[in-house]
Structures are given as structure tokens and as C-alpha cells.
C-alpha atoms as a PDB file:
ATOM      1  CA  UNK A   1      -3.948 -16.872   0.917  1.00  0.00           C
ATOM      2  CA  UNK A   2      -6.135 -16.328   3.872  1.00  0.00           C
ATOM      3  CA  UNK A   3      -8.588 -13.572   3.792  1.00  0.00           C
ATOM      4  CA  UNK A   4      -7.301 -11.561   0.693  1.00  0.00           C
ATOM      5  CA  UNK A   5      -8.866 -12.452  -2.634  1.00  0.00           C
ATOM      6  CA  UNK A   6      -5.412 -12.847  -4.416  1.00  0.00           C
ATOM      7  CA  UNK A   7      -5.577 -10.609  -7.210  1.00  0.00           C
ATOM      8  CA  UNK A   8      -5.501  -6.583  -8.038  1.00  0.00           C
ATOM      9  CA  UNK A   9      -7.179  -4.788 -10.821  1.00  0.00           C
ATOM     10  CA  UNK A  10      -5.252  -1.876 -12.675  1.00  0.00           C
ATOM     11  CA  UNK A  11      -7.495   0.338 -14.370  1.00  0.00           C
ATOM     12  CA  UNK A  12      -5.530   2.767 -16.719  1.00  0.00           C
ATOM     13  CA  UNK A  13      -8.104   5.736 -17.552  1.00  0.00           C
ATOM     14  CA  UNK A  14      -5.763   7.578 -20.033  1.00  0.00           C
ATOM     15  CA  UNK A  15      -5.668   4.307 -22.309  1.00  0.00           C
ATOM     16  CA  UNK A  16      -8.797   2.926 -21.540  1.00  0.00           C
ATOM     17  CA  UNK A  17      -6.831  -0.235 -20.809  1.00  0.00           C
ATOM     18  CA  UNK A  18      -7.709  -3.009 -17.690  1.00  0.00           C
ATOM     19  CA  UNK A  19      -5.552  -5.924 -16.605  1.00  0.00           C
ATOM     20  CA  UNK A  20      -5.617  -7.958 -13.579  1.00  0.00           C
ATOM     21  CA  UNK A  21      -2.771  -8.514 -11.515  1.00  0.00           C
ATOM     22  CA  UNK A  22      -1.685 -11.504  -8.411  1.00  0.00           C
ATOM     23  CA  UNK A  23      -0.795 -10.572  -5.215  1.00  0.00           C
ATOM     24  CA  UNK A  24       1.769 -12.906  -3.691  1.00  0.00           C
ATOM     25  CA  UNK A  25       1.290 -14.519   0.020  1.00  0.00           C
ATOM     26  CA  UNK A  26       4.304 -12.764   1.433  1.00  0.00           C
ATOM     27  CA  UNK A  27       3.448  -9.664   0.148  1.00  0.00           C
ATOM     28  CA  UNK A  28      -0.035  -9.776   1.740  1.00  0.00           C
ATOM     29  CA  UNK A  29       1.709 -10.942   4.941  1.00  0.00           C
ATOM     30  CA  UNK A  30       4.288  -8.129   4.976  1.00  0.00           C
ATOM     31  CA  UNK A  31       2.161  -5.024   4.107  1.00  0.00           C
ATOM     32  CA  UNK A  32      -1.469  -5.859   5.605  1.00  0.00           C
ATOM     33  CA  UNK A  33      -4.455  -3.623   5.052  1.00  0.00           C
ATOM     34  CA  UNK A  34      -5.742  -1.350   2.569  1.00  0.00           C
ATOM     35  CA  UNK A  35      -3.483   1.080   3.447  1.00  0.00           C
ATOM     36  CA  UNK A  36      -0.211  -0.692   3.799  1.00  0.00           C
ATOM     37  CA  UNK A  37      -0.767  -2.562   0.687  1.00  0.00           C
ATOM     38  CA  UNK A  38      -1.486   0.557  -1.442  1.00  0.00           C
ATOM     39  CA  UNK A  39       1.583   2.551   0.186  1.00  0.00           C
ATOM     40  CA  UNK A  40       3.665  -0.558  -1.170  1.00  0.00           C
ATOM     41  CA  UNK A  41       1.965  -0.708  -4.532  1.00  0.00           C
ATOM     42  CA  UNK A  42       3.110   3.465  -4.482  1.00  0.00           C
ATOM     43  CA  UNK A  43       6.453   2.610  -3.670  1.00  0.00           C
ATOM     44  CA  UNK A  44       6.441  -0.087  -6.579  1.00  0.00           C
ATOM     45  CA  UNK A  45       5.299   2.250  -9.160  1.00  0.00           C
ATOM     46  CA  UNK A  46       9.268   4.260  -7.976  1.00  0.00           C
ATOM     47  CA  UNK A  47       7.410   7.637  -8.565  1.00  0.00           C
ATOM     48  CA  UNK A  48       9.050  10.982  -7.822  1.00  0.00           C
ATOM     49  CA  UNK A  49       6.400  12.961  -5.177  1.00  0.00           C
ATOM     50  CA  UNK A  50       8.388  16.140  -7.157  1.00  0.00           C
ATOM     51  CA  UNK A  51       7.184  15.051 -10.164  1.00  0.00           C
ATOM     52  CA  UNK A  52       3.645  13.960  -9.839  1.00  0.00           C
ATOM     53  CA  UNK A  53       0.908  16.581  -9.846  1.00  0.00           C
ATOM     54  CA  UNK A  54      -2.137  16.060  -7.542  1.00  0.00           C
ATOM     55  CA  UNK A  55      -4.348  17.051 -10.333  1.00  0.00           C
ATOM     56  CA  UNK A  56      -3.200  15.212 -13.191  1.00  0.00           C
ATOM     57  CA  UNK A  57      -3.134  11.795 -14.630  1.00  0.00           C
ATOM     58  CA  UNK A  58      -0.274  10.298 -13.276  1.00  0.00           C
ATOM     59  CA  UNK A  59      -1.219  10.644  -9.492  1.00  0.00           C
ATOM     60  CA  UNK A  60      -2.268   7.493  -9.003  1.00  0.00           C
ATOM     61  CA  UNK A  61      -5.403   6.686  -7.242  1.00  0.00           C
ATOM     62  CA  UNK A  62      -5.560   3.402  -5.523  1.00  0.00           C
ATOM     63  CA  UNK A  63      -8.322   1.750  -3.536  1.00  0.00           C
ATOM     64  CA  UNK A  64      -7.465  -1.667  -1.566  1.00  0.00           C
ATOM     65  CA  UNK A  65      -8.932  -2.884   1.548  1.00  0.00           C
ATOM     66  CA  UNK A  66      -7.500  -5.226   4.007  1.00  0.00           C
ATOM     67  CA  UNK A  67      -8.222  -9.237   4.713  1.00  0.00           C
ATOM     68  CA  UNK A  68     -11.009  -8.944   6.659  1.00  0.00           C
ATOM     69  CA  UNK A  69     -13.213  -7.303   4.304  1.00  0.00           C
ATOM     70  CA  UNK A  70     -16.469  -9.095   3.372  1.00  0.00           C
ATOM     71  CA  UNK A  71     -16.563 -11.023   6.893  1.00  0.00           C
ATOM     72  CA  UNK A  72     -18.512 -10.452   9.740  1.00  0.00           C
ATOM     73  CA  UNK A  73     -15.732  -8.348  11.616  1.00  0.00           C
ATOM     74  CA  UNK A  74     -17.310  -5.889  12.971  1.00  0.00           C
ATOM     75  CA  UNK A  75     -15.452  -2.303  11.776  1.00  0.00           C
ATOM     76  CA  UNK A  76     -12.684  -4.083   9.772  1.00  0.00           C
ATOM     77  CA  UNK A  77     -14.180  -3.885   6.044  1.00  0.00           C
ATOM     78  CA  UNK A  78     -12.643  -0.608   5.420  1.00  0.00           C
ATOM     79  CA  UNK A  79     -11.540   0.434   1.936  1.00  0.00           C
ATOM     80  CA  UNK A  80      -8.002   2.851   1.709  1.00  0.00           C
ATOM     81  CA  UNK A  81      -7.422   5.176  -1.169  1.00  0.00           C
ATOM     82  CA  UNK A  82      -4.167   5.849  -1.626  1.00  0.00           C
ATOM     83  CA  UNK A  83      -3.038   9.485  -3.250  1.00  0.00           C
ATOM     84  CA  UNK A  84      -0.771  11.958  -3.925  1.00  0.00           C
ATOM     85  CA  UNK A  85      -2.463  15.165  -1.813  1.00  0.00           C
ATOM     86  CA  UNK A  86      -3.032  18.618  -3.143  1.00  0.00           C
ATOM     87  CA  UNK A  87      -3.208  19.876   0.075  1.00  0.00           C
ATOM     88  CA  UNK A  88       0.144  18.798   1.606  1.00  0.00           C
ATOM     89  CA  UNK A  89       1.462  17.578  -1.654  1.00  0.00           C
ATOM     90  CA  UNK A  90       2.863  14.184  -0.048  1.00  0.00           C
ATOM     91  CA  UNK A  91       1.242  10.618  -0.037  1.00  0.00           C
ATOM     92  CA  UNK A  92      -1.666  10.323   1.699  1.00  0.00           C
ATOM     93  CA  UNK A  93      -4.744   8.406   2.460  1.00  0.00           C
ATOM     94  CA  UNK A  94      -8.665   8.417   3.596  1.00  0.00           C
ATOM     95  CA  UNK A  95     -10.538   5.475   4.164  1.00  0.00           C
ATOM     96  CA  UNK A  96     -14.079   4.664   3.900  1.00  0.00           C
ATOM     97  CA  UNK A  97     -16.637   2.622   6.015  1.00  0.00           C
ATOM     98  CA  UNK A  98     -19.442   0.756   4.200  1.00  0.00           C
ATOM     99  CA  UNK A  99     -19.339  -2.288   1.751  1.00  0.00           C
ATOM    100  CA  UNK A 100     -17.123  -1.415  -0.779  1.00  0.00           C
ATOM    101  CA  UNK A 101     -14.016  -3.442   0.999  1.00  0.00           C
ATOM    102  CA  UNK A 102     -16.648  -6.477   0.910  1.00  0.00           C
ATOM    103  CA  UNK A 103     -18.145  -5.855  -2.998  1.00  0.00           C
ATOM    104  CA  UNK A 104     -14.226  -5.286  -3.663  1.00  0.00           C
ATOM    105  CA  UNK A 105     -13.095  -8.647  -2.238  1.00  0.00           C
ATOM    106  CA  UNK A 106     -15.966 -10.166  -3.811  1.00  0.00           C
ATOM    107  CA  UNK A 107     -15.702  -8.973  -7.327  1.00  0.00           C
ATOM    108  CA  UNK A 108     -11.974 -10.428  -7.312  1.00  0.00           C
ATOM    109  CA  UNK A 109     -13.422 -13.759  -5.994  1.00  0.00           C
ATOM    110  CA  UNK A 110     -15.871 -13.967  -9.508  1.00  0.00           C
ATOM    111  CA  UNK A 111     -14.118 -16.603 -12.424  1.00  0.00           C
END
């Protein structure tokens, strides 16, 4: 797979519990970017927006960045978070500039 590093983390804070996670080719192909690829991972998880509050622990918060994070492509290593918003109470996102996308894609690339 071409520019993504193949595999998601899930970190569950409640239970103090981490497991890692493939990403298939097609989905990679079909939802590209940080932010399409966490609004699909949202729509996976078959939450009700009514029934998730912004402030507690089942809003989930998730951080991806696209295929192009950790080259030399200038402006394309942004990271996406992914989150239910207090303000408009819908899903929403904010992205961030930087290396995270990069240190992301390179974590997932360590044995």
C-alpha cells in the first residue's frame, strides 16, 4: 500500500487497553486523508451523534493523517482529529501542520 503505513493504533483510555489494527488497500484508496479516513473509522464505530457527549469518554478522538505524510510534499503532512464537537454538537474536525503526520507514519513503520 503506497504511501500509508498499513496499520492503526486504538488506544482505549478507560481500560488502559492498546491494540493495533490493518488498514486494507481499498479502504485507503476509497477514503484518502486524515480526514476521510477518520470520518470512515466514525462511521464504523455506528455511533448515535444523540447519544455521545462531547465531554465524555465515548466521544471518540481520532488522529490520522493522509499518504503523503513523512515525504517531502511540501504542505501535505497534515494530521486530522476527528471529534464529536461541543460547540455544534455534530462531527467535526481540525487539523494540524507540523511533524506529527510524519512521526505518526513512522511509528507504524517500527517492527
Amino acid at each position: 500500500m503506497h504511501g500509508y503505513a498499513g496499520r492503526m493504533l486504538w488506544i482505549n483510555l478507560s481500560r488502559n487497553e492498546v491494540r493495533a489494527e490493518g488498514i486494507s488497500e481499498n479502504v485507503a484508496r476509497l477514503f484518502i486523508g486524515g480526514r476521510g479516513l477518520g470520518l470512515k473509522i466514525i462511521f464504523d464505530l455506528n455511533l448515535n451523534l444523540n447519544d455521545v457527549d462531547p465531554y465524555g469518554p465515548e466521544n471518540p478522538l481520532i488522529i490520522a493523517t493522509g499518504p503523503l505524510g513523512g515525504t517531502r510534499m511540501p504542505l501535505a503532512t497534515r494530521a486530522a482529529a476527528i471529534f464529536k464537537s461541543p460547540l455544534t454538537s455534530r462531527w467535526s474536525y481540525s487539523t494540524v501542520g507540523g511533524t506529527l503526520g510524519a512521526y505518526m507514519k513512522y511509528a507504524a513503520l517500527m517492527p
